[in-house]
Protein backbone atom coordinates (compact mmCIF):
# COMPACT_ATOMS: atom_id res chain seq x y z
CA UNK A 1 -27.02 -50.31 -52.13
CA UNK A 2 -26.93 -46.55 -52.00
CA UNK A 3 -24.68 -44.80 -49.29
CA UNK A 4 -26.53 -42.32 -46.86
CA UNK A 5 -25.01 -39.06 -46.15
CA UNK A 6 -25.32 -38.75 -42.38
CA UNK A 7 -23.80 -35.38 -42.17
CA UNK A 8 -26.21 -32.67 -43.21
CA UNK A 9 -24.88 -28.89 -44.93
CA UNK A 10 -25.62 -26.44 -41.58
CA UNK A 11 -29.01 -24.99 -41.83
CA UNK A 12 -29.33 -20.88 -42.48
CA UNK A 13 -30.69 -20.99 -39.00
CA UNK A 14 -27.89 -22.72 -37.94
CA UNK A 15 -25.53 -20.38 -39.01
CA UNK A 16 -27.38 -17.19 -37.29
CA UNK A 17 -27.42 -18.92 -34.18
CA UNK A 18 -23.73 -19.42 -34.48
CA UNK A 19 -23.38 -15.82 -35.16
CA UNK A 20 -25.29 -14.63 -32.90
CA UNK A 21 -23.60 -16.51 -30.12
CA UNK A 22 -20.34 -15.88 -31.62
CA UNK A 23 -21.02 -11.49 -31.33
CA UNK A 24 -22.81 -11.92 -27.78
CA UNK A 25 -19.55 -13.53 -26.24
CA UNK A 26 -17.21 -11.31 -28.07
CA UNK A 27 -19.51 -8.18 -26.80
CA UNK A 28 -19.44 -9.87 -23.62
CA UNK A 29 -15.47 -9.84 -23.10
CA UNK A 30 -15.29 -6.72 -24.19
CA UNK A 31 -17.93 -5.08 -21.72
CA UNK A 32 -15.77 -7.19 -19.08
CA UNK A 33 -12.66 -5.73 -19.96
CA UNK A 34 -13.56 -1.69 -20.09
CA UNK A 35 -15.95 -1.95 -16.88
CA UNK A 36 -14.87 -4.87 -14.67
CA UNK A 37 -11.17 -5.26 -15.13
CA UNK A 38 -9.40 -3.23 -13.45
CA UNK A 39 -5.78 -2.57 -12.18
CA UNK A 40 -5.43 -2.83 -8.48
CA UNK A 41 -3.95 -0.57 -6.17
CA UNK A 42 -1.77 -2.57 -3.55
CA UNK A 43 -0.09 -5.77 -2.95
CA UNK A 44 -1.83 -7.63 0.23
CA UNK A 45 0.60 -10.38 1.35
CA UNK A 46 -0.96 -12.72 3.79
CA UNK A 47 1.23 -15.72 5.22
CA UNK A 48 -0.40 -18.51 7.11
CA UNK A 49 -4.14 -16.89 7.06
CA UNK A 50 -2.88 -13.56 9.00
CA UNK A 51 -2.23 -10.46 6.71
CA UNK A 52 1.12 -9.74 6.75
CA UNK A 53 1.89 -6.45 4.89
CA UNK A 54 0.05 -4.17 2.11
CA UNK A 55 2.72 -2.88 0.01
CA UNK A 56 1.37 0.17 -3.04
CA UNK A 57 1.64 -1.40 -6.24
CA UNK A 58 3.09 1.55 -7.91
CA UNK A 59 5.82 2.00 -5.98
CA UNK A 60 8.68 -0.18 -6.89
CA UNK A 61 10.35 -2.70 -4.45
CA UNK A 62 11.36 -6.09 -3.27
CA UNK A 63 10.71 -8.08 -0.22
CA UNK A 64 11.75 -11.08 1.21
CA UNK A 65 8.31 -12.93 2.83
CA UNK A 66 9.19 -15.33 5.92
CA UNK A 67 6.19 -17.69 5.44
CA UNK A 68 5.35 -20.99 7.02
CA UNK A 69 7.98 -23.50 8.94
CA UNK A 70 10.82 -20.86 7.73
CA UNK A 71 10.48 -20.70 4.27
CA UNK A 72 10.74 -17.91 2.38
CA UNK A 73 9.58 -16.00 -0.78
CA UNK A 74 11.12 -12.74 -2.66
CA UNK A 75 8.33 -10.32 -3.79
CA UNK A 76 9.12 -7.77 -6.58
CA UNK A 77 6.84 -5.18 -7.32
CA UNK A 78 8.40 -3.73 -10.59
CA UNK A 79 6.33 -0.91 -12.94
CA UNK A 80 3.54 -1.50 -11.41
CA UNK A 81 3.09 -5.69 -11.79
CA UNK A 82 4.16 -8.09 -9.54
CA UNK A 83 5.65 -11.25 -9.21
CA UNK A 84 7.73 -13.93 -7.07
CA UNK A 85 11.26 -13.87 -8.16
CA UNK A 86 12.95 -16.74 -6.00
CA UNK A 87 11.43 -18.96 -3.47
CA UNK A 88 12.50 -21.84 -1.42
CA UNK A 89 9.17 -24.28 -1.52
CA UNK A 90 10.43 -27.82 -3.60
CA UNK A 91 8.07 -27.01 -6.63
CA UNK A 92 8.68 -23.28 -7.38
CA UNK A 93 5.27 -23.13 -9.33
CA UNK A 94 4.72 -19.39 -7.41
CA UNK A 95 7.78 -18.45 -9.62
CA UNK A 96 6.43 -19.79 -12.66
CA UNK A 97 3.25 -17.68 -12.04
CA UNK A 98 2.61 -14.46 -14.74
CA UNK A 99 2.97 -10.87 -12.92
CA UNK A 100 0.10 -9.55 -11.68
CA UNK A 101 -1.70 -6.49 -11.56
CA UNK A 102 -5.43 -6.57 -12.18
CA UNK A 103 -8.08 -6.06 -9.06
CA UNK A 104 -8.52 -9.89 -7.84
CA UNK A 105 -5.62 -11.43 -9.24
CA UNK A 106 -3.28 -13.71 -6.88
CA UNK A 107 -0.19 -15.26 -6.37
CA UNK A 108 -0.11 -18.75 -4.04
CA UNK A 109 2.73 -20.59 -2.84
CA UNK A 110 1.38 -23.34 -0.36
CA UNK A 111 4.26 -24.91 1.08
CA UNK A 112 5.17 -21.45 2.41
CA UNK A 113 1.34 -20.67 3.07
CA UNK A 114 2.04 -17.37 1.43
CA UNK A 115 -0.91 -15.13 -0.70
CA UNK A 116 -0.21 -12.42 -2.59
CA UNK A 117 -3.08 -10.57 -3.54
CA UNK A 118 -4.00 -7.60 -5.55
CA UNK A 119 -6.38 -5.63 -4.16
CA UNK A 120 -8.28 -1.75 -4.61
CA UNK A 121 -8.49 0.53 -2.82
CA UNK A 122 -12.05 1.03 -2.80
CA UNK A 123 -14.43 -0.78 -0.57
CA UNK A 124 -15.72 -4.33 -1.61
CA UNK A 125 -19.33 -3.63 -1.79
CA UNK A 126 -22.07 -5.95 -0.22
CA UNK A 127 -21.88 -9.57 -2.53
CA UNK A 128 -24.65 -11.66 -0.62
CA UNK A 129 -26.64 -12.04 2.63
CA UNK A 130 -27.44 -15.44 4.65
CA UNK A 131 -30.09 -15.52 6.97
């Protein structure tokens, strides 16, 4: 009894389709990254839903945030990134976030109910309509 090969050699076709996915996603990240990714402008720190200071992002400094039921977070804003340094919440995972810079990027700490956003300063345009 003869063994059957159930695994074919990839097609030519195959392989241009690979490619050809392969360049449009690599052409894709790169149009992303020159047009859409930007660095932000300022730090917008919002505890418990209310906005609770916009701080320049290239200035350097550190705050202390009182968020929710008296806990606290320590914002540093450092060469123009920033990032939580120490915070009092049980699982520390805003700590353990990267530094952030880039338009859109955030920092959460939800036992504190603290946001840190990074934000431009130009005007969100218009990004839907309900009727």
């Amino acid at each position: 009894m003869k063994k059957q090969n159930t695994l074919q050699k990839p097609m030519r076709n195959d392989i241009i389709l690979i490619l050809v996915l392969l360049i449009s996603a690599i052409l894709f990240l790169v149009c992303y990254y020159l047009f859409f990714h930007k660095d932000g402008a300022f730090i917008q720190i919002t505890t418990n839903g209310k906005v609770y200071k916009t701080l320049p992002l290239n200035e350097d400094a550190t705050i202390i945030i009182n968020g929710y039921n008296n806990g606290s977070n320590t914002l540093q804003i450092k060469d123009g990134y920033a990032s939580v340094t120490n915070a009092d919440c049980p699982d520390k995972l805003c700590q353990k976030q990267k530094k952030i810079h880039y338009n859109g990027e955030s920092i959460v700490c939800l036992p504190n109910k603290v946001v840190i956003s990074v934000i431009s300063k130009e005007e969100p345009g218009l990004d839907g309509v309900a009727y």
